[in-house]
C-alpha atoms as a PDB file:
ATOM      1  CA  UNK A   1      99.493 106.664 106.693  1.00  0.00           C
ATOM      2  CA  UNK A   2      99.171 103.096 107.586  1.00  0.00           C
ATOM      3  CA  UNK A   3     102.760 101.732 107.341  1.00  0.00           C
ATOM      4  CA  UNK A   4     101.972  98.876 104.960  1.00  0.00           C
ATOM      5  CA  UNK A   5     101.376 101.448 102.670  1.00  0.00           C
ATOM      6  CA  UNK A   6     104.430 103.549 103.378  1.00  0.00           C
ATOM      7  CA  UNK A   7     106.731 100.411 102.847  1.00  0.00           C
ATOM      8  CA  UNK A   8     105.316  99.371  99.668  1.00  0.00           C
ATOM      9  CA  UNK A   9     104.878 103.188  98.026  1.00  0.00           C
ATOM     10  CA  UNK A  10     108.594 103.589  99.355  1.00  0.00           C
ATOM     11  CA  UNK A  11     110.094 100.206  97.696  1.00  0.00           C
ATOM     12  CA  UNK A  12     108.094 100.760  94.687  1.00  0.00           C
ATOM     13  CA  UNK A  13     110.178 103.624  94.101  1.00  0.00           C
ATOM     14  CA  UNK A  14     113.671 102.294  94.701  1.00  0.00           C
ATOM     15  CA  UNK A  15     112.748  98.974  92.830  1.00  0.00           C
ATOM     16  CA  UNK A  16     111.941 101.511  89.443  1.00  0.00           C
ATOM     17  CA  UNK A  17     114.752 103.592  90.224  1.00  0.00           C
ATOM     18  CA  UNK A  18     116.877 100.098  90.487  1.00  0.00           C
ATOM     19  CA  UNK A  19     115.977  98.703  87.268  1.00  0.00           C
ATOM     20  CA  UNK A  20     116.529 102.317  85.614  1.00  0.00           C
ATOM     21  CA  UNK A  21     119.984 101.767  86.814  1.00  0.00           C
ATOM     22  CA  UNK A  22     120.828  98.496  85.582  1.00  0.00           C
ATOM     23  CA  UNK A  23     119.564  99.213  82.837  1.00  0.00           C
ATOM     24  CA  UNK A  24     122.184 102.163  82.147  1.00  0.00           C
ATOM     25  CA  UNK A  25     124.865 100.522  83.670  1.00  0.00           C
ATOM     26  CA  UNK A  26     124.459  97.960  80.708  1.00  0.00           C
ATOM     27  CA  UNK A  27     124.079 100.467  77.933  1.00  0.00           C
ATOM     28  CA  UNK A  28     126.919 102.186  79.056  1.00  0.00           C
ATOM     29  CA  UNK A  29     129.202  99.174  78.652  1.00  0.00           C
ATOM     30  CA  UNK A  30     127.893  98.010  75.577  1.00  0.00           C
ATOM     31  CA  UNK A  31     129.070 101.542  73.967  1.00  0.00           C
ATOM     32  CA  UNK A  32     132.416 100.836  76.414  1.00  0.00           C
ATOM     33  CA  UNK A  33     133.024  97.822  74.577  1.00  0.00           C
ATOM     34  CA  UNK A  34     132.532  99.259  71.203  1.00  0.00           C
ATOM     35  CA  UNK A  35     135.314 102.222  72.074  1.00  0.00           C
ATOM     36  CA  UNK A  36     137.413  99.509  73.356  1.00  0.00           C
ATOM     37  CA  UNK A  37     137.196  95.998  71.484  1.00  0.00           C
ATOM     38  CA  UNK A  38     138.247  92.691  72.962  1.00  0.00           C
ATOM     39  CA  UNK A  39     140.085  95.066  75.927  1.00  0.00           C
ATOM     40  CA  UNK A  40     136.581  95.347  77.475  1.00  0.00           C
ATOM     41  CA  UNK A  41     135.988  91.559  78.088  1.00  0.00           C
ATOM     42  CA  UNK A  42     137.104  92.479  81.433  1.00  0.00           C
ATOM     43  CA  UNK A  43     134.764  95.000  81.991  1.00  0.00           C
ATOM     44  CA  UNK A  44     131.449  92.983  82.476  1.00  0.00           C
ATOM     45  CA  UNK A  45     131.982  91.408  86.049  1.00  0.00           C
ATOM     46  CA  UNK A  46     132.421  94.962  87.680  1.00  0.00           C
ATOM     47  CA  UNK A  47     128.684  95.477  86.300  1.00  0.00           C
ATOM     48  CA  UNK A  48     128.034  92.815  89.042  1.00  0.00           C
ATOM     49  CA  UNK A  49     129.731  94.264  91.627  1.00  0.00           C
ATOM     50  CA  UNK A  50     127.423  97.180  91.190  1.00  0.00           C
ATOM     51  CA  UNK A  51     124.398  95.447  92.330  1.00  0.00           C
ATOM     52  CA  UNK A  52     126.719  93.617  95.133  1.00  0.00           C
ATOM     53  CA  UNK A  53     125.475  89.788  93.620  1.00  0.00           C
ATOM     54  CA  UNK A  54     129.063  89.225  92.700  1.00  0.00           C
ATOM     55  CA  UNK A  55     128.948  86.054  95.211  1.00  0.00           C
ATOM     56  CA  UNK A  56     125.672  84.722  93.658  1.00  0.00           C
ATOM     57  CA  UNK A  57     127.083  85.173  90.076  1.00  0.00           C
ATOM     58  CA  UNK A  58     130.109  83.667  90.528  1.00  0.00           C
ATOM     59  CA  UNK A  59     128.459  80.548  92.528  1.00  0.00           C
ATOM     60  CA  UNK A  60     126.013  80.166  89.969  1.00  0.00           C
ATOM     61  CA  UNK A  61     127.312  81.126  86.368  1.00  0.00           C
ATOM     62  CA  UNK A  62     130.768  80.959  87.221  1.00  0.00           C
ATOM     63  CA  UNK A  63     133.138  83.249  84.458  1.00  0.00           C
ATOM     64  CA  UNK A  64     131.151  86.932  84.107  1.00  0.00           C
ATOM     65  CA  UNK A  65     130.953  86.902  80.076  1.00  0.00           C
ATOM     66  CA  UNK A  66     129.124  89.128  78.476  1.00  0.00           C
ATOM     67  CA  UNK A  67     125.907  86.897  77.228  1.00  0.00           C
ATOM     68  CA  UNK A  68     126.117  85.575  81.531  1.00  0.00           C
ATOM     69  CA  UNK A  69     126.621  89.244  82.692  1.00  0.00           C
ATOM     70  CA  UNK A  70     123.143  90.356  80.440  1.00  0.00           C
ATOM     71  CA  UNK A  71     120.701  87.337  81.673  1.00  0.00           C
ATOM     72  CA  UNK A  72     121.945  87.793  85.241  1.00  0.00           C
ATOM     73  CA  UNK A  73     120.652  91.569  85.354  1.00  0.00           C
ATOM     74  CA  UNK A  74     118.179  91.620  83.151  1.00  0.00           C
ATOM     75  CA  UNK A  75     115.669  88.591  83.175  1.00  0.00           C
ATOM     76  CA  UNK A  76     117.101  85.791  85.934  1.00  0.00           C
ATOM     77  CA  UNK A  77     114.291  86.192  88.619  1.00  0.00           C
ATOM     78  CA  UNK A  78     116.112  84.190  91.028  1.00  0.00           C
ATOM     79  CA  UNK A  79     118.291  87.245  91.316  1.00  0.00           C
ATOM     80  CA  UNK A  80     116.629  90.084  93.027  1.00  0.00           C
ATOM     81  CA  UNK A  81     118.484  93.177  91.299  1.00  0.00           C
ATOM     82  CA  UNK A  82     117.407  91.827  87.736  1.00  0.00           C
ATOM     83  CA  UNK A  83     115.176  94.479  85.461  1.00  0.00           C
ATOM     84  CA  UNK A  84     112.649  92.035  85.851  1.00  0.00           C
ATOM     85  CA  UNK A  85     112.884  91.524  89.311  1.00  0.00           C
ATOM     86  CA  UNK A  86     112.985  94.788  90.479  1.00  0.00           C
ATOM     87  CA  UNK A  87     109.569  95.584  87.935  1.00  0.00           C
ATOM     88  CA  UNK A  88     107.523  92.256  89.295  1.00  0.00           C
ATOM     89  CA  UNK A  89     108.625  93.659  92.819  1.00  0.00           C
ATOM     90  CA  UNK A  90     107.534  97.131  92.211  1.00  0.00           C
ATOM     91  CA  UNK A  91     103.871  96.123  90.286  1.00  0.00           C
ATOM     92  CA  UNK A  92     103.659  93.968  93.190  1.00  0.00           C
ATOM     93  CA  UNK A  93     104.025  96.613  95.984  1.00  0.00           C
ATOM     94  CA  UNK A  94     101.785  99.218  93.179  1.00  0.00           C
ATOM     95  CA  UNK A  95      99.031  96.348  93.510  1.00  0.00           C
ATOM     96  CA  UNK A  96      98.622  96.160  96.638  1.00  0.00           C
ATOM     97  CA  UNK A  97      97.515  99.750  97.106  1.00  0.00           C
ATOM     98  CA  UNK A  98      96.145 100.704  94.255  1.00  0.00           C
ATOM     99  CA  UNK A  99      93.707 102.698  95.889  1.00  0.00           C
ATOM    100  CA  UNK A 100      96.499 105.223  96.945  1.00  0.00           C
ATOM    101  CA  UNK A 101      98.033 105.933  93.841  1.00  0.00           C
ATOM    102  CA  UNK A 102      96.534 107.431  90.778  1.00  0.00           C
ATOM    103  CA  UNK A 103      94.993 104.839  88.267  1.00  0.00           C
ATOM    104  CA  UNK A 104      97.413 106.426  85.487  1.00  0.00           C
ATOM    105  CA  UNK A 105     100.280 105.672  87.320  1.00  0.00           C
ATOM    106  CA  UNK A 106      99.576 101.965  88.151  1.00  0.00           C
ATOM    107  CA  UNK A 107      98.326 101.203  84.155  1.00  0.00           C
ATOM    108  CA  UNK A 108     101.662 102.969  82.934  1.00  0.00           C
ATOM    109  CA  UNK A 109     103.697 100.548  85.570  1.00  0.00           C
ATOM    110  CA  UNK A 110     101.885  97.609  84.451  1.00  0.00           C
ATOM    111  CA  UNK A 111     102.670  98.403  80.587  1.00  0.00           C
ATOM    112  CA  UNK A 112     105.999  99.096  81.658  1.00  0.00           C
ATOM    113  CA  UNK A 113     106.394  95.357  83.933  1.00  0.00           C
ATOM    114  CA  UNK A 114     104.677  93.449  81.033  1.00  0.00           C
ATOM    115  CA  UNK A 115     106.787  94.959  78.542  1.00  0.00           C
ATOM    116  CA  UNK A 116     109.719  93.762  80.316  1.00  0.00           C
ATOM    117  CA  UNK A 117     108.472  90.668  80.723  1.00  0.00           C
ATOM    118  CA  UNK A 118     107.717  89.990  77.065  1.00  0.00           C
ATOM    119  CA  UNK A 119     111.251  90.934  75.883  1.00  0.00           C
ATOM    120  CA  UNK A 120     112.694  88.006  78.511  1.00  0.00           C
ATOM    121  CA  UNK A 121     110.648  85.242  76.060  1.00  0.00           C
ATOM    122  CA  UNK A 122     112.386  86.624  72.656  1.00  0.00           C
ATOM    123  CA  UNK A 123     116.205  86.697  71.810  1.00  0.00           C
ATOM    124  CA  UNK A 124     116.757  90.535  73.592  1.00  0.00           C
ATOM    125  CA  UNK A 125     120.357  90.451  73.354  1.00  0.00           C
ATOM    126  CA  UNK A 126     119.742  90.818  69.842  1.00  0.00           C
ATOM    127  CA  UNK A 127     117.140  93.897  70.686  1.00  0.00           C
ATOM    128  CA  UNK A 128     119.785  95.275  73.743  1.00  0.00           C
ATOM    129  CA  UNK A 129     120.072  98.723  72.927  1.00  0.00           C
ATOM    130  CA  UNK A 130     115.748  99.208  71.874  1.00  0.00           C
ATOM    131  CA  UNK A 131     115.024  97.434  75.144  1.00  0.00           C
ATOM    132  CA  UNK A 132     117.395  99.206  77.585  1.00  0.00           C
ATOM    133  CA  UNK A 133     116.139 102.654  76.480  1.00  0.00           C
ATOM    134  CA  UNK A 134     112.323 101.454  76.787  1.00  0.00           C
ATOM    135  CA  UNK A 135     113.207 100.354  80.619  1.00  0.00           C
ATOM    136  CA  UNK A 136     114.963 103.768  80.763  1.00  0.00           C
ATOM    137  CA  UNK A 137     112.202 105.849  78.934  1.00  0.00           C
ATOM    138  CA  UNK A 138     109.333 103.232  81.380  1.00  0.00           C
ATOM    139  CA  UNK A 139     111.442 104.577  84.398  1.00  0.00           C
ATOM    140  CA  UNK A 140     111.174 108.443  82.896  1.00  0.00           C
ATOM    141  CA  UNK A 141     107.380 107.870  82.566  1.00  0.00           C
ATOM    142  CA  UNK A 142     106.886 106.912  86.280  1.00  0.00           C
ATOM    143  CA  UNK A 143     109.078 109.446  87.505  1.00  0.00           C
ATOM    144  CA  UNK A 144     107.845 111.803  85.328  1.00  0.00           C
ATOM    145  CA  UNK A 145     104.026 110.791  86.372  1.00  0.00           C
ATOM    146  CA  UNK A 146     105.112 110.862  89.826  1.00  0.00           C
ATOM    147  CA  UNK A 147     105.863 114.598  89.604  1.00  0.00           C
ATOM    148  CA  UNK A 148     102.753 115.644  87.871  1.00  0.00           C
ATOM    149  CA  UNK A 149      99.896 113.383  89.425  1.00  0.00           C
ATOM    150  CA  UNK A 150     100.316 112.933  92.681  1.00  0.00           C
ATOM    151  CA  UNK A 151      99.458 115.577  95.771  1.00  0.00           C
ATOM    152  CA  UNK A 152     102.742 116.411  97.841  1.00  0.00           C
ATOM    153  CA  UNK A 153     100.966 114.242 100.583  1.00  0.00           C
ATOM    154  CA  UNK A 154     103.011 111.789 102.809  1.00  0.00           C
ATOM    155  CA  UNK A 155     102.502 108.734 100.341  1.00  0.00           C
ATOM    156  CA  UNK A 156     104.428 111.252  97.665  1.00  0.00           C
ATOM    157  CA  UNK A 157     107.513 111.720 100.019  1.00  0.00           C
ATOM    158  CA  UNK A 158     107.728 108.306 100.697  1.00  0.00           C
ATOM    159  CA  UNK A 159     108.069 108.016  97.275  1.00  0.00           C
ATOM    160  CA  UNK A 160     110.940 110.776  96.847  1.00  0.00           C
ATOM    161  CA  UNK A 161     112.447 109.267  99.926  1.00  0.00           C
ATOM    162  CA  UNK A 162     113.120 105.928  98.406  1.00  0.00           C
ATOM    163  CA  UNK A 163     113.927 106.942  95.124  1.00  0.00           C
ATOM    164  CA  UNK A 164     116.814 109.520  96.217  1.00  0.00           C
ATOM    165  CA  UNK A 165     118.055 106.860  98.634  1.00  0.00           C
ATOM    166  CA  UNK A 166     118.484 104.330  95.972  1.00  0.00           C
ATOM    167  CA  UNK A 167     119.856 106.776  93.478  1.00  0.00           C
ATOM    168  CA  UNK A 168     122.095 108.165  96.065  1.00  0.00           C
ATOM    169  CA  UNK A 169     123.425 104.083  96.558  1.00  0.00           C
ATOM    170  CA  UNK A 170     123.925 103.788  92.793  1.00  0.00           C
ATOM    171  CA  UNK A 171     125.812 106.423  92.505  1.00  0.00           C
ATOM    172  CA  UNK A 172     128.542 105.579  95.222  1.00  0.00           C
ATOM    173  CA  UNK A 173     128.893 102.262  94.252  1.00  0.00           C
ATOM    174  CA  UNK A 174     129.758 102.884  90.342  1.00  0.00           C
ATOM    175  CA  UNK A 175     132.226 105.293  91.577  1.00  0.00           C
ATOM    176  CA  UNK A 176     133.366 102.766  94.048  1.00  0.00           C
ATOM    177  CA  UNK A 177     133.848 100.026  91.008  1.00  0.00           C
ATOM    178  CA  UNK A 178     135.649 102.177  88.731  1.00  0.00           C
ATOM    179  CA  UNK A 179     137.737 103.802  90.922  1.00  0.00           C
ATOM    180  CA  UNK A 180     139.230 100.619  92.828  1.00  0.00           C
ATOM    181  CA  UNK A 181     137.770  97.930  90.705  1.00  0.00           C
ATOM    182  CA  UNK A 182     138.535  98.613  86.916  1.00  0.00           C
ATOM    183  CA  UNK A 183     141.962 100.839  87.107  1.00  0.00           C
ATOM    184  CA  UNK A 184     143.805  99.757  90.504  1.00  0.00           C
ATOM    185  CA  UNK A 185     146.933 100.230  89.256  1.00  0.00           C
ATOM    186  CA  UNK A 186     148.355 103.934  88.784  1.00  0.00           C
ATOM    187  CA  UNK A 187     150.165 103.118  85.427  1.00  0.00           C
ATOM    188  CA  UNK A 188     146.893 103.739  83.482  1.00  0.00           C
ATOM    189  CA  UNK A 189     146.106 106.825  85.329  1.00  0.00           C
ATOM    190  CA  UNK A 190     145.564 109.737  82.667  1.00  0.00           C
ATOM    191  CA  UNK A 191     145.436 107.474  79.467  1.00  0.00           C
ATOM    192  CA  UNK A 192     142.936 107.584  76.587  1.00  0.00           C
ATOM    193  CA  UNK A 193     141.908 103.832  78.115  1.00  0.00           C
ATOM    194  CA  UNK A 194     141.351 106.244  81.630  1.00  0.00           C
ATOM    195  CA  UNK A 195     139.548 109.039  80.027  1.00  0.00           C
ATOM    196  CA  UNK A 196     137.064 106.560  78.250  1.00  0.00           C
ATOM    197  CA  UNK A 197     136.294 104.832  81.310  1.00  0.00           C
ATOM    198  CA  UNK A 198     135.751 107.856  83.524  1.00  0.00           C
ATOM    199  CA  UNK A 199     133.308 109.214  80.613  1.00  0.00           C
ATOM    200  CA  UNK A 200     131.734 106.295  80.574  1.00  0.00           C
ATOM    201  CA  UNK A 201     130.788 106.421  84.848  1.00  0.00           C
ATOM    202  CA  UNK A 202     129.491 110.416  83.417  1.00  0.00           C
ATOM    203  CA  UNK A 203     127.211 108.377  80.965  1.00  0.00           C
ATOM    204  CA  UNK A 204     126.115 105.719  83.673  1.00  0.00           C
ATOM    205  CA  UNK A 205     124.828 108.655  85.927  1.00  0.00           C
ATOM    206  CA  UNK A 206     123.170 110.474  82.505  1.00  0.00           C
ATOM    207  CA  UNK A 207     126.037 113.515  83.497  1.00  0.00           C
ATOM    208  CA  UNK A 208     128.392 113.802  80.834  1.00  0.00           C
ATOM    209  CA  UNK A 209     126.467 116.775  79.307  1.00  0.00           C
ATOM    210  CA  UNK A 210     126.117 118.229  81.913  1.00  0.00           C
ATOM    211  CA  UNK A 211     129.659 117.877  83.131  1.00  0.00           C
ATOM    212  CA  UNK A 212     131.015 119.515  80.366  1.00  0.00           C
ATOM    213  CA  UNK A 213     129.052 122.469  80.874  1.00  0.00           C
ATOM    214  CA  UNK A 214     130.350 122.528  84.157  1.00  0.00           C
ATOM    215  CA  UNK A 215     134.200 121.725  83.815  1.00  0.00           C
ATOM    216  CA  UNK A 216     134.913 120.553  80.738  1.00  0.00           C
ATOM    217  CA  UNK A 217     137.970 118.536  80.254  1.00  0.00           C
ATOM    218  CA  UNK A 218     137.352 115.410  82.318  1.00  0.00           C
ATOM    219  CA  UNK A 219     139.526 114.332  84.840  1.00  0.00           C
ATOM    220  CA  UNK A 220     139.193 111.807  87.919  1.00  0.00           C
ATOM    221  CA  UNK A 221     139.073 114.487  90.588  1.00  0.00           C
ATOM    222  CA  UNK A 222     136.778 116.593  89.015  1.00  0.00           C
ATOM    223  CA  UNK A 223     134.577 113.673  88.230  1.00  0.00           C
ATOM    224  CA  UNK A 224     134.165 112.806  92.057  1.00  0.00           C
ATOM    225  CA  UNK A 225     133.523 115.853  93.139  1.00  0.00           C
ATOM    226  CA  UNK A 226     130.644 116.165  90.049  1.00  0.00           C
ATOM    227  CA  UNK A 227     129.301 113.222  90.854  1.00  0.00           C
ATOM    228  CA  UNK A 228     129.380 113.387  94.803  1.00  0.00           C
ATOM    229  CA  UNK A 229     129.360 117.213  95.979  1.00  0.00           C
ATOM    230  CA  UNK A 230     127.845 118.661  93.271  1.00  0.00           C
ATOM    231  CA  UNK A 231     124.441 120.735  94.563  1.00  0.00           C
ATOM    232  CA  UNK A 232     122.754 120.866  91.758  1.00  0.00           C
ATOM    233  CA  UNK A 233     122.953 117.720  89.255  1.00  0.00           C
ATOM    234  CA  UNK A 234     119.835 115.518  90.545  1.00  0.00           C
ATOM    235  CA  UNK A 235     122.479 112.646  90.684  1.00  0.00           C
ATOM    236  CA  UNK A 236     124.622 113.711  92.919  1.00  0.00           C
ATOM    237  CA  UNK A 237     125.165 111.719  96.378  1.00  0.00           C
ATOM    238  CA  UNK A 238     125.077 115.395  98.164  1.00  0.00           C
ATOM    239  CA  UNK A 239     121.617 116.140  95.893  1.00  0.00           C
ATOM    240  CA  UNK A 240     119.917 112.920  96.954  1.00  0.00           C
ATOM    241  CA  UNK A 241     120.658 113.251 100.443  1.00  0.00           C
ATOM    242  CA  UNK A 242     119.436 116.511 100.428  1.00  0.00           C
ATOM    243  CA  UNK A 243     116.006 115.733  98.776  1.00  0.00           C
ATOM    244  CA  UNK A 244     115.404 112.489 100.910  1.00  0.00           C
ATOM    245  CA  UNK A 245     116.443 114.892 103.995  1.00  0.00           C
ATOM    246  CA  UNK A 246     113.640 117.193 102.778  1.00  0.00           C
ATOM    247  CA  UNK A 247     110.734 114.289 102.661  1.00  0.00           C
ATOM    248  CA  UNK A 248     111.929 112.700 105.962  1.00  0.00           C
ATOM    249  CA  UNK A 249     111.618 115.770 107.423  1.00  0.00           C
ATOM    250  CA  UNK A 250     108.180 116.129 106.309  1.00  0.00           C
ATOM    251  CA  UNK A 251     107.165 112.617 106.914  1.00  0.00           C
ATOM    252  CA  UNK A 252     108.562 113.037 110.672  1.00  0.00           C
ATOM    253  CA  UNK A 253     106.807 116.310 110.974  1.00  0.00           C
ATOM    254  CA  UNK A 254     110.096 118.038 112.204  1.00  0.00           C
ATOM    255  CA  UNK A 255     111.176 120.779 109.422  1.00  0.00           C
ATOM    256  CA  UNK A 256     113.372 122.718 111.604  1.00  0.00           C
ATOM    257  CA  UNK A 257     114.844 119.869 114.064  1.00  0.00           C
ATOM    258  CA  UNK A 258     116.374 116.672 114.196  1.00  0.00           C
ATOM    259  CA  UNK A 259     113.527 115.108 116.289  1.00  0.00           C
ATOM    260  CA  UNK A 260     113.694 111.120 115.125  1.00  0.00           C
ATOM    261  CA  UNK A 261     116.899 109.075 114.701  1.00  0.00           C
ATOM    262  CA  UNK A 262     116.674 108.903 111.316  1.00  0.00           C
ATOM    263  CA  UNK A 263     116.264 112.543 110.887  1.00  0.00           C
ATOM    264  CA  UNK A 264     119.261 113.209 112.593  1.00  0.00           C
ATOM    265  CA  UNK A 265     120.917 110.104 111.624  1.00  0.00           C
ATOM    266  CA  UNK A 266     120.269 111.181 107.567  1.00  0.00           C
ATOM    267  CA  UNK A 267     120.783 115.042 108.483  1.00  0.00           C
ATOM    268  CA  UNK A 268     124.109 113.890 110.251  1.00  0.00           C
ATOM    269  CA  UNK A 269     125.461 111.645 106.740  1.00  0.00           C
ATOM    270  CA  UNK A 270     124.469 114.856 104.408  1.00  0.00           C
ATOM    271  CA  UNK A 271     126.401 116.933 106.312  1.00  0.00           C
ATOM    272  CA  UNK A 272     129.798 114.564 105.241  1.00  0.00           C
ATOM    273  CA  UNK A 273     129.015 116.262 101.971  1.00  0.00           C
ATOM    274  CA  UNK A 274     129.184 119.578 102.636  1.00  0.00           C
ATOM    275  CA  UNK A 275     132.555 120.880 103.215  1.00  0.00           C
ATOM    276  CA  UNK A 276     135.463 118.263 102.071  1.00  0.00           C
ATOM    277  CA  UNK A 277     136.860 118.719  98.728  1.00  0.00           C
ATOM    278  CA  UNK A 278     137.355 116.056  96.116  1.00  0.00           C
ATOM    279  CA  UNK A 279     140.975 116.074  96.081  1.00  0.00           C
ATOM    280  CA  UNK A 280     140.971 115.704  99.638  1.00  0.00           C
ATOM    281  CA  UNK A 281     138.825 113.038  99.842  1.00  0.00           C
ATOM    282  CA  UNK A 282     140.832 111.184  97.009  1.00  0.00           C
ATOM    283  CA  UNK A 283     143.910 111.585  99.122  1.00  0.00           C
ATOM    284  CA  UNK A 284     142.259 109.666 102.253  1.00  0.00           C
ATOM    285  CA  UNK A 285     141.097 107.089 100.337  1.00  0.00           C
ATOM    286  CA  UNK A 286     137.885 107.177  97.893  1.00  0.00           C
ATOM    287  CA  UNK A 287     137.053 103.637  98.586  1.00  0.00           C
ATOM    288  CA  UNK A 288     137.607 104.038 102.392  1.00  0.00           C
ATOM    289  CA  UNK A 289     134.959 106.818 102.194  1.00  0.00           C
ATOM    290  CA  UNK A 290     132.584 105.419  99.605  1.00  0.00           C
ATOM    291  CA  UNK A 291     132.665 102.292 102.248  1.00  0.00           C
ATOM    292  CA  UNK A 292     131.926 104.752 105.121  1.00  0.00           C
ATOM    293  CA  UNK A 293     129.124 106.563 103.583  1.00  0.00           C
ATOM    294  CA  UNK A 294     127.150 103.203 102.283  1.00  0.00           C
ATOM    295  CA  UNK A 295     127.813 101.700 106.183  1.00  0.00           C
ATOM    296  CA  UNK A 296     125.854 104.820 107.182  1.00  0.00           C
ATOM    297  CA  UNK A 297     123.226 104.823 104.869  1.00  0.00           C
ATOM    298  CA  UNK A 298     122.448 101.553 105.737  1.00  0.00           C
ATOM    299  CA  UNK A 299     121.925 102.053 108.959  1.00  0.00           C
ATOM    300  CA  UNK A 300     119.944 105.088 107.882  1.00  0.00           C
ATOM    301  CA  UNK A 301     118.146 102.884 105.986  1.00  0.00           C
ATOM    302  CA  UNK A 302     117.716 100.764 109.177  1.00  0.00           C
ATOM    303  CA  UNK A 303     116.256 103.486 110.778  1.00  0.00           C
ATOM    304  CA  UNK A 304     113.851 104.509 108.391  1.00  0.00           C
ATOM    305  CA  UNK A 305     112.220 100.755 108.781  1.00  0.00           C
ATOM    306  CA  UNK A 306     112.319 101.062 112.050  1.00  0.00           C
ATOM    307  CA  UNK A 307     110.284 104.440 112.489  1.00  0.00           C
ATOM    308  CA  UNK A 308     107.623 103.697 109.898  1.00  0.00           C
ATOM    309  CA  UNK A 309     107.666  99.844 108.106  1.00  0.00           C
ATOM    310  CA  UNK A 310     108.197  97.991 111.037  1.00  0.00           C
ATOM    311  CA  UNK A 311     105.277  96.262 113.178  1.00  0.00           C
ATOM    312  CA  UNK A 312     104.605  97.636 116.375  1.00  0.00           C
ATOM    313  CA  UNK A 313     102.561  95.530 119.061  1.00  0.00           C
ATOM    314  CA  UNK A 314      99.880  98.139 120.008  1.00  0.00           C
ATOM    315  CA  UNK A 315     100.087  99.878 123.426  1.00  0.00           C
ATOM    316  CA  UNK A 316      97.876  97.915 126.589  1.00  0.00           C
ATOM    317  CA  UNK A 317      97.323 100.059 129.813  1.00  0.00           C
ATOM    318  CA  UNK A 318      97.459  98.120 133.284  1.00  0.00           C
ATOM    319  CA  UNK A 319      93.997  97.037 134.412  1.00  0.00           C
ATOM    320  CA  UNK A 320      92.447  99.407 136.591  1.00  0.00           C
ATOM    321  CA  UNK A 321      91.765  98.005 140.305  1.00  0.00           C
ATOM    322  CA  UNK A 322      88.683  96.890 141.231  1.00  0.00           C
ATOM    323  CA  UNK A 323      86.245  98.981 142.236  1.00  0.00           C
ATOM    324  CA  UNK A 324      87.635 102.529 140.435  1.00  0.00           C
END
């Protein structure tokens, strides 16, 4: 696979999977601020910290307010983590090779961009809660379409690669933001203000349900190790690695070994995940480690471009001598 291809079917992906996630991340604390009432002012410039803009927002719209906090993520285009942004950047990268992916899945994307696009002319605050479950339900669709109509060929990997990379991202940092952002101070440790906030991170990740099947009564500690170790909710950091593991290894042609640096490199940052226990992780600092593991995946990240996105001068042989 050419590796113009690879890069854009692989950002495609995490672009889709981004806006999905902003998306929730809003929804979740507009139903936050509803439990809460004029206590959950504070709760919109953590949003922000999410997508790591915080320095942009605050240079350019100063206070994070609520009505600031939605435009920022949603429809500014001079921020690159908006819904919009993220959707132009993905029909973008579809556009450009059309001819690889099925014709369904570039008309869906399309409706899906144009849609979003639309909404940003109209007053959408007033429409928040229709519009972030269309961008959720467009990011279901193309997911979902994914799955069904494409062959398990590289160009499908690449896909599953980026999307579990960017999930696995997501996930750290809105653990990262409630856990040393929104409560640093141990006083509110185990109050109804603490269990509504840890529910909510269960909602941002679409895991309550399926938490309480699991363990039930929610507390910190069993959240993390949900929402990080857990082997078998899609979400989970140890789940993405795992899948995006998988593709790389098919993508580098090495299903057995670690035969590339970013094979072993993401093979080496799954492994983190497969032993430690929540509590103990808590103990030694959750931020220290979230930090850690987002360091690495960068550089994973790094060496993904590296193998397959970036240009290459071709290979020139020495000029044989005269004569031979």
């Amino acid at each position: 696979m050419l590796s113009r291809v690879a890069d854009s079917v692989f950002w495609l992906s995490r672009y889709v999977e981004r806006a999905e996630n902003v998306a929730r991340f809003i929804e979740v604390n507009m139903h936050l601020s509803l439990d809460l009432g004029e206590s959950a002012s504070q709760q919109w410039g953590p949003l922000v910290n999410i997508t790591g803009d915080h320095e942009e927002f605050a240079k350019r719209y100063g206070e994070a307010t609520r009505e600031k906090v939605w435009q920022f993520l949603t429809f500014d285009r001079k921020n690159p983590n908006s819904i919009l942004s993220c959707l132009s950047a993905a029909r973008e990268n579809a556009r450009t090779i059309r001819g690889t992916l099925p014709s369904l899945l570039w008309e869906e994307l399309n409706k899906f961009y144009l849609y979003v696009r639309a909404a940003a002319t109209g007053d959408s605050f007033e429409n928040a809660p229709t519009f972030l479950e269309q961008v959720k339900l467009g990011s279901y669709l193309f997911v979902g379409l994914t799955e069904s109509v494409m062959s398990r060929n590289e160009a499908w990997h690449f896909s599953r690669l980026g999307r579990n990379i960017e999930r696995a991202d997501k996930t750290s940092r809105i653990l990262d933001v409630k856990y040393f952002i929104l409560l640093p101070t141990s006083h509110d440790v185990g109050t109804p203000l603490d269990v509504i906030q840890w529910a909510a991170l269960l909602k941002s990740a679409s895991a309550l349900e399926m938490y309480r099947q699991v363990r039930g009564r929610i507390t910190p500690v069993d959240v993390v190790e949900f929402l990080m170790l857990n082997t078998e909710f899609p979400r989970s950091i140890r789940s993405c690695l795992a899948r995006a593991e998988e593709s790389l290894r098919f993508i580098s042609g090495s299903p057995g070994g670690t035969t590339t640096p970013a094979v072993r490199m993401l093979s080496e940052l799954g492994s983190q995940f497969d032993f430690p226990q929540a509590g103990d992780i808590i103990q030694s600092g959750l931020h220290e480690f979230i930090d850690r593991f987002q360091a690495n995946l960068l550089a994973v990240d790094g060496a993904i471009f590296d193998a397959f996105f970036a240009k290459k001068p071709l290979a020139t042989t020495e000029p044989l001598p005269v004569g031979q």
